[in-house]
C-alpha atoms as a PDB file:
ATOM      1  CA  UNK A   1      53.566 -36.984  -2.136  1.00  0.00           C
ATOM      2  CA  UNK A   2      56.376 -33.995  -3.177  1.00  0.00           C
ATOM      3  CA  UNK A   3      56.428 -32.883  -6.760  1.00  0.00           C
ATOM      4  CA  UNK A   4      59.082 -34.308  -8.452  1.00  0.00           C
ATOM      5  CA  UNK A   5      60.908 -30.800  -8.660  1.00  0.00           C
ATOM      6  CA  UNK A   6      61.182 -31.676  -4.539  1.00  0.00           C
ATOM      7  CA  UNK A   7      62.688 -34.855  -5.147  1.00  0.00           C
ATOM      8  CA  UNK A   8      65.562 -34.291  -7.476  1.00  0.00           C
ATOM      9  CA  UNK A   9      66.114 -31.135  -4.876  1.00  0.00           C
ATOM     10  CA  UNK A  10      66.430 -34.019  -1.512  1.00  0.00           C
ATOM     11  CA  UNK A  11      68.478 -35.541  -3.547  1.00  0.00           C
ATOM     12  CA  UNK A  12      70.931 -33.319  -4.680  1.00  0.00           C
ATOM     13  CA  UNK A  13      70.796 -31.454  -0.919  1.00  0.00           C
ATOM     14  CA  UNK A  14      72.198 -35.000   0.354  1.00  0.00           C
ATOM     15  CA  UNK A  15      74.729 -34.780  -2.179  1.00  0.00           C
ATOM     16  CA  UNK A  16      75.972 -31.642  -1.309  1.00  0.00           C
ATOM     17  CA  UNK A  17      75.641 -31.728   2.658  1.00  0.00           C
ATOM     18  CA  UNK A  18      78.325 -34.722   1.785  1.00  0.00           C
ATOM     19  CA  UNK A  19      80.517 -32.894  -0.520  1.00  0.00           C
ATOM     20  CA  UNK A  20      79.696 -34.579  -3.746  1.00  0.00           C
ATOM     21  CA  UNK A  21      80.824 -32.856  -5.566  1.00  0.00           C
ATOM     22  CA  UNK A  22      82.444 -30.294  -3.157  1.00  0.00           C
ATOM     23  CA  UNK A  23      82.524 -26.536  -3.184  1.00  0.00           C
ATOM     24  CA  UNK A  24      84.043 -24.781  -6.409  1.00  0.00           C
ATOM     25  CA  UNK A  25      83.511 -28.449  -9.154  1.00  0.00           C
ATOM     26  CA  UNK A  26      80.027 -28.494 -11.255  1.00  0.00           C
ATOM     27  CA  UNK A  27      77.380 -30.412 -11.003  1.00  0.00           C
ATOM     28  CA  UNK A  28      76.638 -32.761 -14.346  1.00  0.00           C
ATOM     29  CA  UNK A  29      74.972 -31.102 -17.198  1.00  0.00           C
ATOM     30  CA  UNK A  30      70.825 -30.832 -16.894  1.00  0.00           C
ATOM     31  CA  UNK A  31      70.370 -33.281 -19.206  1.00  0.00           C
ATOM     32  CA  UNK A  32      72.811 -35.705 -17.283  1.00  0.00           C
ATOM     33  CA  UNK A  33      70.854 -35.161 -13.904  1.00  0.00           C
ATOM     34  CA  UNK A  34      67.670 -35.506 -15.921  1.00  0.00           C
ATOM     35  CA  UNK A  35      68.421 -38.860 -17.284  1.00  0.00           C
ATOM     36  CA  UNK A  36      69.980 -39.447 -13.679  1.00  0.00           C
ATOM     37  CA  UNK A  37      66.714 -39.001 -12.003  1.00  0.00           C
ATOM     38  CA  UNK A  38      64.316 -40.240 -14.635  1.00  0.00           C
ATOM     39  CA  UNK A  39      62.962 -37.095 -14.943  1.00  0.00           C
ATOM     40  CA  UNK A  40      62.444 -34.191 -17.680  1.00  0.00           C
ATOM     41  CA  UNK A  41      64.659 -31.341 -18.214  1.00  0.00           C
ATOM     42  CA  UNK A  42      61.889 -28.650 -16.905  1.00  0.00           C
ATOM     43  CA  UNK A  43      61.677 -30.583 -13.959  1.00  0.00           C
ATOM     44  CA  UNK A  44      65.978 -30.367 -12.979  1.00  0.00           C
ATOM     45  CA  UNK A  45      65.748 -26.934 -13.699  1.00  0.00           C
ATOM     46  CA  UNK A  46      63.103 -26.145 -11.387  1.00  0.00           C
ATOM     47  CA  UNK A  47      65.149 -28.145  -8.698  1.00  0.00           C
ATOM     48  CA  UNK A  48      68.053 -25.995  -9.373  1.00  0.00           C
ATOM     49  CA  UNK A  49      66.610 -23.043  -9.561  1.00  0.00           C
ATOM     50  CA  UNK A  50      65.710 -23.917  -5.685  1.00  0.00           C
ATOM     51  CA  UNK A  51      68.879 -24.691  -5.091  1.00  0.00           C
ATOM     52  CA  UNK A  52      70.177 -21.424  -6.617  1.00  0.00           C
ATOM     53  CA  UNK A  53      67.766 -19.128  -4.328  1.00  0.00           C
ATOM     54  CA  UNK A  54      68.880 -21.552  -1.276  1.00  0.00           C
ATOM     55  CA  UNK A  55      72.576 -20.471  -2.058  1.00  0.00           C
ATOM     56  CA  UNK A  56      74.201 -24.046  -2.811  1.00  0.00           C
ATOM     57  CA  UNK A  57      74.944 -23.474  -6.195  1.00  0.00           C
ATOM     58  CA  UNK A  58      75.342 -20.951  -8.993  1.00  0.00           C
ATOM     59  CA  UNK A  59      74.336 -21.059 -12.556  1.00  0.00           C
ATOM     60  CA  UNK A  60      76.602 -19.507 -14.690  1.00  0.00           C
ATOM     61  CA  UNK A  61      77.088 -18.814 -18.491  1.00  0.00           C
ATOM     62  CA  UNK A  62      76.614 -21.734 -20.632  1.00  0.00           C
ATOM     63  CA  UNK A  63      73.921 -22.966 -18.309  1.00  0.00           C
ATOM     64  CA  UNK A  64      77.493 -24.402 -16.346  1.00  0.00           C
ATOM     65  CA  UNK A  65      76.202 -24.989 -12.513  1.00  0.00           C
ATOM     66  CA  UNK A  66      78.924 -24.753  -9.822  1.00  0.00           C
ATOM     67  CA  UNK A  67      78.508 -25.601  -6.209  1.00  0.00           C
ATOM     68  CA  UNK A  68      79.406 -22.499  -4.094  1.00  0.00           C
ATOM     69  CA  UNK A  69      81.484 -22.484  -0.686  1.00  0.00           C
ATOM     70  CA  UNK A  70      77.936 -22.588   1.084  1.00  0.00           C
ATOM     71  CA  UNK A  71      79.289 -22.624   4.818  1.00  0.00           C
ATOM     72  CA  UNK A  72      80.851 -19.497   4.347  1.00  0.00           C
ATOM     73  CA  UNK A  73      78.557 -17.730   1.511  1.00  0.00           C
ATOM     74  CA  UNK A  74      75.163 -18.847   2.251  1.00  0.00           C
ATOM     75  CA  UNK A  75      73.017 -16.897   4.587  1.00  0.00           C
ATOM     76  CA  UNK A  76      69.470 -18.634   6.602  1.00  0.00           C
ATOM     77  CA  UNK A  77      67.725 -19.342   3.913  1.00  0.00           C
ATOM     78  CA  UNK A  78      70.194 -22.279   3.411  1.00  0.00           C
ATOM     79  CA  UNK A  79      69.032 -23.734   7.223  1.00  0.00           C
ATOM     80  CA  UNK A  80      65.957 -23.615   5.715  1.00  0.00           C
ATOM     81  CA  UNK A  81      67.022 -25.473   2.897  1.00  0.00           C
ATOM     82  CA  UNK A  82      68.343 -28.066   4.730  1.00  0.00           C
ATOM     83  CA  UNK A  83      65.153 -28.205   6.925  1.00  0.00           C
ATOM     84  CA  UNK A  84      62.963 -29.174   3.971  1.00  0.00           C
ATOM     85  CA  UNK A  85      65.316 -31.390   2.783  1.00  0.00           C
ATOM     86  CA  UNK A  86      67.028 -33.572   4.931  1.00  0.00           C
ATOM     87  CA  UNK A  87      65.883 -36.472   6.507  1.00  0.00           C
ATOM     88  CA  UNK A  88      68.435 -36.832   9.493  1.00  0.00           C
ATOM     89  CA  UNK A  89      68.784 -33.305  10.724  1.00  0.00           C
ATOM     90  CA  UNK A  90      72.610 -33.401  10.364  1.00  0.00           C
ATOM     91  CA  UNK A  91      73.446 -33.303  14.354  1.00  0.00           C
ATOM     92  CA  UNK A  92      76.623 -31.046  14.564  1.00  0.00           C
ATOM     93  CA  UNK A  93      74.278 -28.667  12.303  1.00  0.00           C
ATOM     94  CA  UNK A  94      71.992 -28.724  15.535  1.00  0.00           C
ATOM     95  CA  UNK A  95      74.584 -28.817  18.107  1.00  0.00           C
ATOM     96  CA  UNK A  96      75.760 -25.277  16.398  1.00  0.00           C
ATOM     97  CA  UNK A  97      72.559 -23.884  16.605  1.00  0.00           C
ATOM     98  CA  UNK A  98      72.245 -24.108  19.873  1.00  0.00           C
ATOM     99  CA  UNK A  99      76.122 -22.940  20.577  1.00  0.00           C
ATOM    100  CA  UNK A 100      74.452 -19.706  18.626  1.00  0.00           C
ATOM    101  CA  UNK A 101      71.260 -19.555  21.252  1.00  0.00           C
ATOM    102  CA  UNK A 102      73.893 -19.714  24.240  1.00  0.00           C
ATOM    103  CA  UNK A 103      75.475 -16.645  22.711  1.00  0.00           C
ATOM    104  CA  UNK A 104      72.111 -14.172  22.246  1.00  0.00           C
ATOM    105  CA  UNK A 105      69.124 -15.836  24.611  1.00  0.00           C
ATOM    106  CA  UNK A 106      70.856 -14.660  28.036  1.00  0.00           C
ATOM    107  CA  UNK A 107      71.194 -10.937  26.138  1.00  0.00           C
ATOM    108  CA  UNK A 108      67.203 -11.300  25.218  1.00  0.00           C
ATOM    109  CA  UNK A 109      66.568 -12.498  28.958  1.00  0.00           C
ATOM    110  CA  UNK A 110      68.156  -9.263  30.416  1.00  0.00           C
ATOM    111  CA  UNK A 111      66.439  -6.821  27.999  1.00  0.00           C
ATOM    112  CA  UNK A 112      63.187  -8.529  28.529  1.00  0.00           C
ATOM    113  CA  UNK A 113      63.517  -7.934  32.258  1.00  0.00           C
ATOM    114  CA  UNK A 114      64.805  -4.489  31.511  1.00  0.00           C
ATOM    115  CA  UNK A 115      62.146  -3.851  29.701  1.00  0.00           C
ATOM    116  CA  UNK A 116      59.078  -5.111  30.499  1.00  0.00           C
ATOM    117  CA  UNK A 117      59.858  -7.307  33.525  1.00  0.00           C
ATOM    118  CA  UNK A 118      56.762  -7.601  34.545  1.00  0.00           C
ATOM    119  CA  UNK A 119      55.010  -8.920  31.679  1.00  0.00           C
ATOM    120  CA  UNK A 120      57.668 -11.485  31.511  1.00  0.00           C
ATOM    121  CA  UNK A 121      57.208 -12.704  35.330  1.00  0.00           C
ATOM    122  CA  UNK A 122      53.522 -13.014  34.134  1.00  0.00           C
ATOM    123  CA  UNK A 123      54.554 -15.508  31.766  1.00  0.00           C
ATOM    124  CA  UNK A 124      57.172 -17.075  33.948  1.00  0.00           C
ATOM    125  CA  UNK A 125      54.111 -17.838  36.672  1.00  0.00           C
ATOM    126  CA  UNK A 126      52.318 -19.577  33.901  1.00  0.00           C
ATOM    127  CA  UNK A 127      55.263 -22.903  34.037  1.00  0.00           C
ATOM    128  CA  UNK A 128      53.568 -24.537  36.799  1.00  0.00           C
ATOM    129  CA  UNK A 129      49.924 -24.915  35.151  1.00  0.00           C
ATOM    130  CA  UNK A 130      51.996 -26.599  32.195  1.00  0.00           C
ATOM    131  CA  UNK A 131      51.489 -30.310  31.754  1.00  0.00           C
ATOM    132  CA  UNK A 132      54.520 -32.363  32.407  1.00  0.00           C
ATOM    133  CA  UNK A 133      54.829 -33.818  28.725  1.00  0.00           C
ATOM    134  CA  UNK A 134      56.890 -33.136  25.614  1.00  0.00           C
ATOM    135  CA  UNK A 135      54.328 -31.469  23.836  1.00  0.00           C
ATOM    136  CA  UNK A 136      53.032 -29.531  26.345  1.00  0.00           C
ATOM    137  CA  UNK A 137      56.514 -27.822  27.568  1.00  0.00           C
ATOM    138  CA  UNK A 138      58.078 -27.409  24.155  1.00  0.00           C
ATOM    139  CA  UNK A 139      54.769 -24.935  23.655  1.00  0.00           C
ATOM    140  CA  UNK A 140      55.024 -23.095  26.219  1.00  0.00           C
ATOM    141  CA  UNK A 141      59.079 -23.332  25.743  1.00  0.00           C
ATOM    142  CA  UNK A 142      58.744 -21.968  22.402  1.00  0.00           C
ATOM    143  CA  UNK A 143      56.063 -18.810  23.584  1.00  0.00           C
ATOM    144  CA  UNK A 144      58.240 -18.000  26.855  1.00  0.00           C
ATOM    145  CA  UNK A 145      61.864 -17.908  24.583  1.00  0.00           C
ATOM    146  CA  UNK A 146      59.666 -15.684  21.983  1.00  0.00           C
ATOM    147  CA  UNK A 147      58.229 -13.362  24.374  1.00  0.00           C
ATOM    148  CA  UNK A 148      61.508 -12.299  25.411  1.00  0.00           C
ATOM    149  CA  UNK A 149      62.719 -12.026  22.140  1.00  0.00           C
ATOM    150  CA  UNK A 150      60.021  -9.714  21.283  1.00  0.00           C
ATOM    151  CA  UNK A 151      60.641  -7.954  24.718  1.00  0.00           C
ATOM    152  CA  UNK A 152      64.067  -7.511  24.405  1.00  0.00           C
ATOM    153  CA  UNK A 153      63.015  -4.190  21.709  1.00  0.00           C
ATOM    154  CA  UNK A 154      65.915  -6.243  19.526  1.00  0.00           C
ATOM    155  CA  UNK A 155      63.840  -6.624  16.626  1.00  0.00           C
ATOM    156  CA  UNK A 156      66.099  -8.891  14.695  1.00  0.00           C
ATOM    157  CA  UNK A 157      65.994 -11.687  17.958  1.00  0.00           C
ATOM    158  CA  UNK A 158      62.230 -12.792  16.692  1.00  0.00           C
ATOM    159  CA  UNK A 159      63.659 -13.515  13.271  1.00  0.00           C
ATOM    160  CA  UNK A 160      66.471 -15.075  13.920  1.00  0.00           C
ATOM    161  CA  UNK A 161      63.880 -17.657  16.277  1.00  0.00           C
ATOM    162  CA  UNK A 162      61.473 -18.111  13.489  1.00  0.00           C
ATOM    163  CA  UNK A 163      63.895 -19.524  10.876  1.00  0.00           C
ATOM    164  CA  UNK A 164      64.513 -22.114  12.869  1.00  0.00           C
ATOM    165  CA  UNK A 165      61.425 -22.561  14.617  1.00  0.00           C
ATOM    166  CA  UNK A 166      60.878 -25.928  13.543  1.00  0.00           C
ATOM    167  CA  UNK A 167      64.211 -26.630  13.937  1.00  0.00           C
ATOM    168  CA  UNK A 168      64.079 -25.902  17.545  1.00  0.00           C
ATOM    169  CA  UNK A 169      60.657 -27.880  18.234  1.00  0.00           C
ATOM    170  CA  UNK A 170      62.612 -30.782  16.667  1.00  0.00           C
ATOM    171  CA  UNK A 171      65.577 -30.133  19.467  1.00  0.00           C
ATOM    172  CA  UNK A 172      62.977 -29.343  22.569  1.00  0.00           C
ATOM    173  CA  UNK A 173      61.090 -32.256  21.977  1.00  0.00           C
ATOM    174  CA  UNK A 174      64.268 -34.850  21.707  1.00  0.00           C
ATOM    175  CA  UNK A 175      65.254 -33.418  24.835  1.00  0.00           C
ATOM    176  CA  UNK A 176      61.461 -33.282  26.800  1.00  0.00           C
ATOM    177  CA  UNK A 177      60.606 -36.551  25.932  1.00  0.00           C
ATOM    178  CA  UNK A 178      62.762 -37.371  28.995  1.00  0.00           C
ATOM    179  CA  UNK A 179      61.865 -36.137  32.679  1.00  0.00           C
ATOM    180  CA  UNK A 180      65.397 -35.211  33.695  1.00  0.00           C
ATOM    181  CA  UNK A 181      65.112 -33.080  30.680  1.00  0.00           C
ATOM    182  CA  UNK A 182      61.950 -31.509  31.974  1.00  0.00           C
ATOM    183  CA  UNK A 183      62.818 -31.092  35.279  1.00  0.00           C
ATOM    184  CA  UNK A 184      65.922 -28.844  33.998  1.00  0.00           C
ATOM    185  CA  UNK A 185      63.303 -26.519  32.053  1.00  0.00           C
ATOM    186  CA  UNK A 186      61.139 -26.524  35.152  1.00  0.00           C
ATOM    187  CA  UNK A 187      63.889 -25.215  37.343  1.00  0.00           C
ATOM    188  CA  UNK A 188      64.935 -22.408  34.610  1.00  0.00           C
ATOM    189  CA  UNK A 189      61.233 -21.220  34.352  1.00  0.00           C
ATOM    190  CA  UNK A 190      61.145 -21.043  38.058  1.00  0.00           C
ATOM    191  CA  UNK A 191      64.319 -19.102  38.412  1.00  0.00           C
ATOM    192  CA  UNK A 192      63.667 -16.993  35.972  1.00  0.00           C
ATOM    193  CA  UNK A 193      60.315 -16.070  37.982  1.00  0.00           C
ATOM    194  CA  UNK A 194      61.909 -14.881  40.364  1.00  0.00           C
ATOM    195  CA  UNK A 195      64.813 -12.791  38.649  1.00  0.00           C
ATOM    196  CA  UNK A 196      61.967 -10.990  36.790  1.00  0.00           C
ATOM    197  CA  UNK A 197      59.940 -10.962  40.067  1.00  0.00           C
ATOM    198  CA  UNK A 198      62.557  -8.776  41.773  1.00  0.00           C
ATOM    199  CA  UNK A 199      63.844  -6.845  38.277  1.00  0.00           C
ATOM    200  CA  UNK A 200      66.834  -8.555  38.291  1.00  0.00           C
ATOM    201  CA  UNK A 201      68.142  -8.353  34.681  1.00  0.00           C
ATOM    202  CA  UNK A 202      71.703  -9.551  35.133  1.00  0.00           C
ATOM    203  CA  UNK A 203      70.614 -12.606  37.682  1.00  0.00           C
ATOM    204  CA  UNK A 204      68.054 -13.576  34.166  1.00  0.00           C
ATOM    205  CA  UNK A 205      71.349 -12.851  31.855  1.00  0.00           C
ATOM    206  CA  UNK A 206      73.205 -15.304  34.004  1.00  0.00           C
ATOM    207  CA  UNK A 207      70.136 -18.059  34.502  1.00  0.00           C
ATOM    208  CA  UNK A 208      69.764 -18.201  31.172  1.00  0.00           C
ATOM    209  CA  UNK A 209      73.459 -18.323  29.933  1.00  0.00           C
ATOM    210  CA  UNK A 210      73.295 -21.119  32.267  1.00  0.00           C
ATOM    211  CA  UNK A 211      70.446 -22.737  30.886  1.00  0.00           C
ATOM    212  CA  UNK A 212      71.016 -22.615  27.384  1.00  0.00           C
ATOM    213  CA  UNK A 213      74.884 -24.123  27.984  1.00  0.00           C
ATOM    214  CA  UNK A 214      73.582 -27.306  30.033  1.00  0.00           C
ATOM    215  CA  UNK A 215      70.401 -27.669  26.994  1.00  0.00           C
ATOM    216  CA  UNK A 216      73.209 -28.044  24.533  1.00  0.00           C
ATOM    217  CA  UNK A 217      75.493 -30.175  26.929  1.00  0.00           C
ATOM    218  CA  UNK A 218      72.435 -32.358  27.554  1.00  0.00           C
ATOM    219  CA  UNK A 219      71.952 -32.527  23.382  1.00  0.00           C
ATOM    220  CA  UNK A 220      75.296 -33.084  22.610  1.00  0.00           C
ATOM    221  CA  UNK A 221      75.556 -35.958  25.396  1.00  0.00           C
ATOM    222  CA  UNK A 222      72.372 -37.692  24.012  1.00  0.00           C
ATOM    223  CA  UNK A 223      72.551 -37.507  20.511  1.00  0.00           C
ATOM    224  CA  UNK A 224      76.489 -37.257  19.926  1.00  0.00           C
ATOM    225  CA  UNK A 225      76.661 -40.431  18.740  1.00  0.00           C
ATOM    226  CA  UNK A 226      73.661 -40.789  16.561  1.00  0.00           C
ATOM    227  CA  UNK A 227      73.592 -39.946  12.885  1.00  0.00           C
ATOM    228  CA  UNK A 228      71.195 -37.096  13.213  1.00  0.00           C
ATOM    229  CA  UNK A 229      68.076 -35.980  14.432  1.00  0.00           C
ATOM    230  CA  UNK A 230      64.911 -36.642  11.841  1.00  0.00           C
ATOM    231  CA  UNK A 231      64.262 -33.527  10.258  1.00  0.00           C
ATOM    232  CA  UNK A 232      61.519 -31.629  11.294  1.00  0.00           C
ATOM    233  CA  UNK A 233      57.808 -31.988   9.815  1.00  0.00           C
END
């Protein structure tokens, strides 16, 4: 079960994501929230304290909290945030992450087969032995994307993947869970193999620009409509 601290935090996370109260107004008093929640002062504090170190809010003199303008001022700790938090993964939240992964995965594609294309295509000839189920394909998913991350000699690629690693997971396996899904990931493994077979770093650039635009045309079309995705464990 969370601490209590964790709760109030959920809470006031949900609050926020909906603009209540929005960007610039302050939250109620500690000893409002803590009579709100049923719980002791000590106990709001150490909830906003979280919240202060996630960047949603800022506690000023007078112990006066005020919700910052997070979209703009926050940084990835508040994805994180949100992570822990949220039960429904808010789904535009996830339809802009992957917008960002269309941007930067077909530049780590062409510096991995710049740089090592080799080790990538001995990856890449790994797909096939992969079982054909969610869990299976998000793994390997997950190690292939990471490898050229790591590849491409950016060094701030591999960070930007593992804060939202388990965001990701939550994304791959909504989308393997169905075979048309899979069958799209099979076909980008296999012609990436042969980009980075033959050392062709703009031909992986372009495959994967590719790739990564019909993953987030396949989210949006399947989950568009829903309230979000559950948040991941």
């Amino acid at each position: 079960m969370r601490k209590t601290y964790q709760m109030v935090e959920k809470a006031l996370v949900a609050r926020l994501l909906k603009g209540d109260p929005k960007p610039g107004c302050t939250l109620e008093s500690e000893r409002d929230l803590a009579q709100s929640f049923s719980v002791s002062r000590a106990t709001v504090r150490e909830a906003l304290q979280k919240l202060q170190n996630s960047g949603w809010i800022s506690v000023q003199q007078r112990h006066c909290t005020v919700v910052n303008d997070f979209w703009s001022q926050g940084d990835l700790e508040l994805i994180s945030s949100i992570t822990r938090n949220s039960e429904d993964f808010p789904p535009d939240l996830a339809s802009h992450l992957l917008e960002l992964r269309v941007q930067f995965a077909p530049d780590y594609a062409r510096r991995a087969v710049e740089n090592n294309a080799a080790g990538l295509a001995e990856i890449l000839a790994r797909a096939d032995k992969v079982r054909n189920c969610a869990g299976s394909l998000v793994k390997y998913d997950w190690e292939l994307h990471m490898a050229m991350a790591v590849m491409s000699g950016n060094r701030i690629y591999p960070l930007i993947l593992n804060s939202f690693s388990s965001v990701y997971s939550k994304l791959r396996t909504a989308l393997f869970t169905k075979e048309e899904y899979r069958l799209q990931a099979r076909k980008y493994y296999r012609e990436m193999l042969q980009a980075a077979s033959t050392g062709n770093a703009i031909l992986a650039e372009s495959i994967t620009r590719g790739a990564m635009k019909l993953r987030l045309d396949s989210f949006q079309i399947q989950f568009g409509g829903m309230q979000g995705l559950p948040a991941p464990a």
